[in-house]
C-alpha atoms as a PDB file:
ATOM      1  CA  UNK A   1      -7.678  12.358  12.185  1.00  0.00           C
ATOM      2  CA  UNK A   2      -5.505  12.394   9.202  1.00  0.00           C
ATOM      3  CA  UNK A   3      -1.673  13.421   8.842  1.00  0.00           C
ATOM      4  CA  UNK A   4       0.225  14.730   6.162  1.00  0.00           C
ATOM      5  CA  UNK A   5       3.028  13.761   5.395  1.00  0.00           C
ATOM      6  CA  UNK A   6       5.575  15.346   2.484  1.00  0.00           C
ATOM      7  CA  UNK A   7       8.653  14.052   1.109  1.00  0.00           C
ATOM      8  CA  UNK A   8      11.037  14.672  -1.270  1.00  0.00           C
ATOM      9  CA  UNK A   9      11.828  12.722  -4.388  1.00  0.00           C
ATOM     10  CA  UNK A  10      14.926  11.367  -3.028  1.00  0.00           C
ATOM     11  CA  UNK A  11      13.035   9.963  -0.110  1.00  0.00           C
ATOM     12  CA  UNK A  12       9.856   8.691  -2.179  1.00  0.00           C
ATOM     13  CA  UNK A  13      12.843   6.569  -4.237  1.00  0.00           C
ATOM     14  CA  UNK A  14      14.560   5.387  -0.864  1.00  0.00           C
ATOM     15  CA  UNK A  15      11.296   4.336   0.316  1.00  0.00           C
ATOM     16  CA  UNK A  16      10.116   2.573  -2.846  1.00  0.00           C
ATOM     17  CA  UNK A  17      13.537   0.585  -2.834  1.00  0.00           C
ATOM     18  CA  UNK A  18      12.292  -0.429   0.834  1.00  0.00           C
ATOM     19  CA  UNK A  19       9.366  -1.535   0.039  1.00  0.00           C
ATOM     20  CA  UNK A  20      10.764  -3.508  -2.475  1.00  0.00           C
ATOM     21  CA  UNK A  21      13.166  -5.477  -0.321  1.00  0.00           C
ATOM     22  CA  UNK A  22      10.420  -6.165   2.050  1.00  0.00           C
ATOM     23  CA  UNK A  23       8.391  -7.641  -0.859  1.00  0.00           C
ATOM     24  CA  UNK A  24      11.042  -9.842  -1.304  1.00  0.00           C
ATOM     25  CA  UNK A  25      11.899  -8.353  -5.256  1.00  0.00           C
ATOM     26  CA  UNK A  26      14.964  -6.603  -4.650  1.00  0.00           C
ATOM     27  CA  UNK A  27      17.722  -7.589  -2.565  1.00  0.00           C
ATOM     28  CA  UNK A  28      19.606  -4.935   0.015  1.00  0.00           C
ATOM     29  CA  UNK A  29      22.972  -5.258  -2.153  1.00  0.00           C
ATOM     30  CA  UNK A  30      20.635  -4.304  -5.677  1.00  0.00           C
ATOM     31  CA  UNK A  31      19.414  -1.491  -3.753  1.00  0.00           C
ATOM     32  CA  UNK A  32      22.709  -0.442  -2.494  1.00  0.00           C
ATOM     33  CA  UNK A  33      23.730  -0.050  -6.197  1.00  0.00           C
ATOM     34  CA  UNK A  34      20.579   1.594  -7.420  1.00  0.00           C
ATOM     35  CA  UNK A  35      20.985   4.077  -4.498  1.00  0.00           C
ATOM     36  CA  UNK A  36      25.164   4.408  -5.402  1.00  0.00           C
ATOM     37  CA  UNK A  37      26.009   3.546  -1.685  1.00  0.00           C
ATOM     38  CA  UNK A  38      29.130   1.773  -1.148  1.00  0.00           C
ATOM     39  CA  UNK A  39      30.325   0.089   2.229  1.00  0.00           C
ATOM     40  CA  UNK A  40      33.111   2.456   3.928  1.00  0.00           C
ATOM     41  CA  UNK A  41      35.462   0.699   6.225  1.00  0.00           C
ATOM     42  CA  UNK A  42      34.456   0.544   9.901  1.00  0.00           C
ATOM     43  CA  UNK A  43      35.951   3.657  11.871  1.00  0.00           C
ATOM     44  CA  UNK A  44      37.582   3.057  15.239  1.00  0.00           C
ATOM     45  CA  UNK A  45      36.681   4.750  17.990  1.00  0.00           C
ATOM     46  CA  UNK A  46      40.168   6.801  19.369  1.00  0.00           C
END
């Protein structure tokens, strides 16, 4: 049985950058910056 599976080039990117970390050649901070995230500050809960 075989599944298919389709992403978008965004995702294939995101997924590559994962795959890299796991491999142990990119850390989570370099892929942060590749992906332009930033770290908001934490929201509290009202």
């Amino acid at each position: 049985m075989s599944c298919l599976i389709t992403m978008s080039q965004k995702e294939l990117h995101r997924l590559e950058l994962i795959q890299r970390i796991r491999g142990g050649s990119l850390t989570v901070v370099e892929a942060a910056a590749l992906l332009r995230l930033s770290r908001s500050p934490p929201q509290c809960a009202v």
